[in-house]
C-alpha atoms as a PDB file:
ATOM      1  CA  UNK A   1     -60.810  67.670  28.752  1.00  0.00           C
ATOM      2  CA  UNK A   2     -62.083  68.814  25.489  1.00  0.00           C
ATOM      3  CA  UNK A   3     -65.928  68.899  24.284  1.00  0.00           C
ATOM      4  CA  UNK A   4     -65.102  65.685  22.727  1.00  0.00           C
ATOM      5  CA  UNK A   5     -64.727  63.923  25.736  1.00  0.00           C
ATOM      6  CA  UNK A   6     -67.915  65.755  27.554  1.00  0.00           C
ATOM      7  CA  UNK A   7     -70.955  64.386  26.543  1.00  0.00           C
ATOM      8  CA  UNK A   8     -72.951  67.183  27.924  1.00  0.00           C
ATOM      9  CA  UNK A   9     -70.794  69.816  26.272  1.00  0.00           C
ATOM     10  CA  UNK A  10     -69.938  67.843  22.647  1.00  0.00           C
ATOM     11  CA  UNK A  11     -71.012  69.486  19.551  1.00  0.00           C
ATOM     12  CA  UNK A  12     -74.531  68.180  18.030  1.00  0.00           C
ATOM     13  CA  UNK A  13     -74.755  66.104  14.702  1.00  0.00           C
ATOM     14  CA  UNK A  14     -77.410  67.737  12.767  1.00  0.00           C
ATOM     15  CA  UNK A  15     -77.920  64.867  10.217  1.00  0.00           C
ATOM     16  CA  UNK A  16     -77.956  62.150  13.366  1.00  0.00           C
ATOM     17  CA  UNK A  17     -81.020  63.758  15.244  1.00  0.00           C
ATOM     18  CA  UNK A  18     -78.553  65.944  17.288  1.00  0.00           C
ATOM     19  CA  UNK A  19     -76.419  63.250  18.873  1.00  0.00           C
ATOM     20  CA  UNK A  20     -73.484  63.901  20.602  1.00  0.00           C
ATOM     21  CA  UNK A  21     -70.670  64.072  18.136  1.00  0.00           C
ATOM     22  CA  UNK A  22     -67.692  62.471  20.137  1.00  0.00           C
ATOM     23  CA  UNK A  23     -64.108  61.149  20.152  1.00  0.00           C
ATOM     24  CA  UNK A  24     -63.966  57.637  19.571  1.00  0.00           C
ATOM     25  CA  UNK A  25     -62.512  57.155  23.204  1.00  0.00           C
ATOM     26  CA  UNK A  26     -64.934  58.933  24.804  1.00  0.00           C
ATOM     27  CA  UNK A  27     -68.120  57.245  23.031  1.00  0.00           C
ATOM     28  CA  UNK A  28     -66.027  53.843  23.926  1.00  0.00           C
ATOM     29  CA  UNK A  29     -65.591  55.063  27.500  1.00  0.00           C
ATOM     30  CA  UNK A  30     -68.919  55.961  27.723  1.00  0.00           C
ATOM     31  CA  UNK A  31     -70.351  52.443  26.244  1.00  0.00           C
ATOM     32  CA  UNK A  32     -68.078  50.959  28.698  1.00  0.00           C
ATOM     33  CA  UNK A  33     -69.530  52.039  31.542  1.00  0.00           C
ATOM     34  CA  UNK A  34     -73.075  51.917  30.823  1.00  0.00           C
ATOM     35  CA  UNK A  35     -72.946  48.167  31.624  1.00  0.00           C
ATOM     36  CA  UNK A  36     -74.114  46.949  28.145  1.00  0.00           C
ATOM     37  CA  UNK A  37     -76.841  49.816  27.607  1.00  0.00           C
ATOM     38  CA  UNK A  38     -74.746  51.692  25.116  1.00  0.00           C
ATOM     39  CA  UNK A  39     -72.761  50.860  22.105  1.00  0.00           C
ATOM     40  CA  UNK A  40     -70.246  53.048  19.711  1.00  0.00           C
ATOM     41  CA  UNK A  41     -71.819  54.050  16.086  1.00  0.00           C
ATOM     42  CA  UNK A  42     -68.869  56.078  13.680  1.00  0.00           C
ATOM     43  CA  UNK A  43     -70.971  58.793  12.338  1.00  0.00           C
ATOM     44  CA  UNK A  44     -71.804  58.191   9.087  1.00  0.00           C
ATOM     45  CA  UNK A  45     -72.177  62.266   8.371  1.00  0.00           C
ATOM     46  CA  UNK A  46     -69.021  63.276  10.252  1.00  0.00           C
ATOM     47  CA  UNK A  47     -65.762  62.460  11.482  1.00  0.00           C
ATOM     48  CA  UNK A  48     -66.388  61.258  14.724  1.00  0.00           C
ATOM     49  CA  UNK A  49     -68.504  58.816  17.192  1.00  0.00           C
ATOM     50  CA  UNK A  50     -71.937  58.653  18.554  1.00  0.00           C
ATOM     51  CA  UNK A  51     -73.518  56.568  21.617  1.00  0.00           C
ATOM     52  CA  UNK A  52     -76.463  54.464  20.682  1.00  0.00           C
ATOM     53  CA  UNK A  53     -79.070  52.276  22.872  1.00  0.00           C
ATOM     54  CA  UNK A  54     -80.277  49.935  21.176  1.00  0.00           C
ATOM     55  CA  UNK A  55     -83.850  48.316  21.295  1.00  0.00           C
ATOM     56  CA  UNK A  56     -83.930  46.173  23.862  1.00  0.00           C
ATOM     57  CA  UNK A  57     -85.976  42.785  22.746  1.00  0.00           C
ATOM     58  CA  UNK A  58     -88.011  43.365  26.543  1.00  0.00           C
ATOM     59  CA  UNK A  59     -89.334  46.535  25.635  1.00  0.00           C
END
């Protein structure tokens, strides 16, 4: 597995306050699981993928 697909061990964005800079399968794998808590974002900076929660309405 490369850091790519570990979230704990992917490189940091520095222009996306440090998010995990991931493969697109791995962010999408990642979203997947979290049961509708996470969604993909292409990094805008980068060529790769980021997780993002978005603001939940309830909070």
């Amino acid at each position: 597995m490369t850091a790519g697909h570990v979230y704990s061990q992917a490189p940091r964005c520095p222009r996306c306050e440090g998010r995990a800079l991931l493969t697109k399968e791995a962010a999408q794998a990642l979203a997947d699981d979290s049961a509708g808590k996470l969604t993909t974002v292409r990094c805008p900076a980068d060529d790769g993928w980021h997780v993002h929660a978005p603001v939940s309405d309830q909070e």
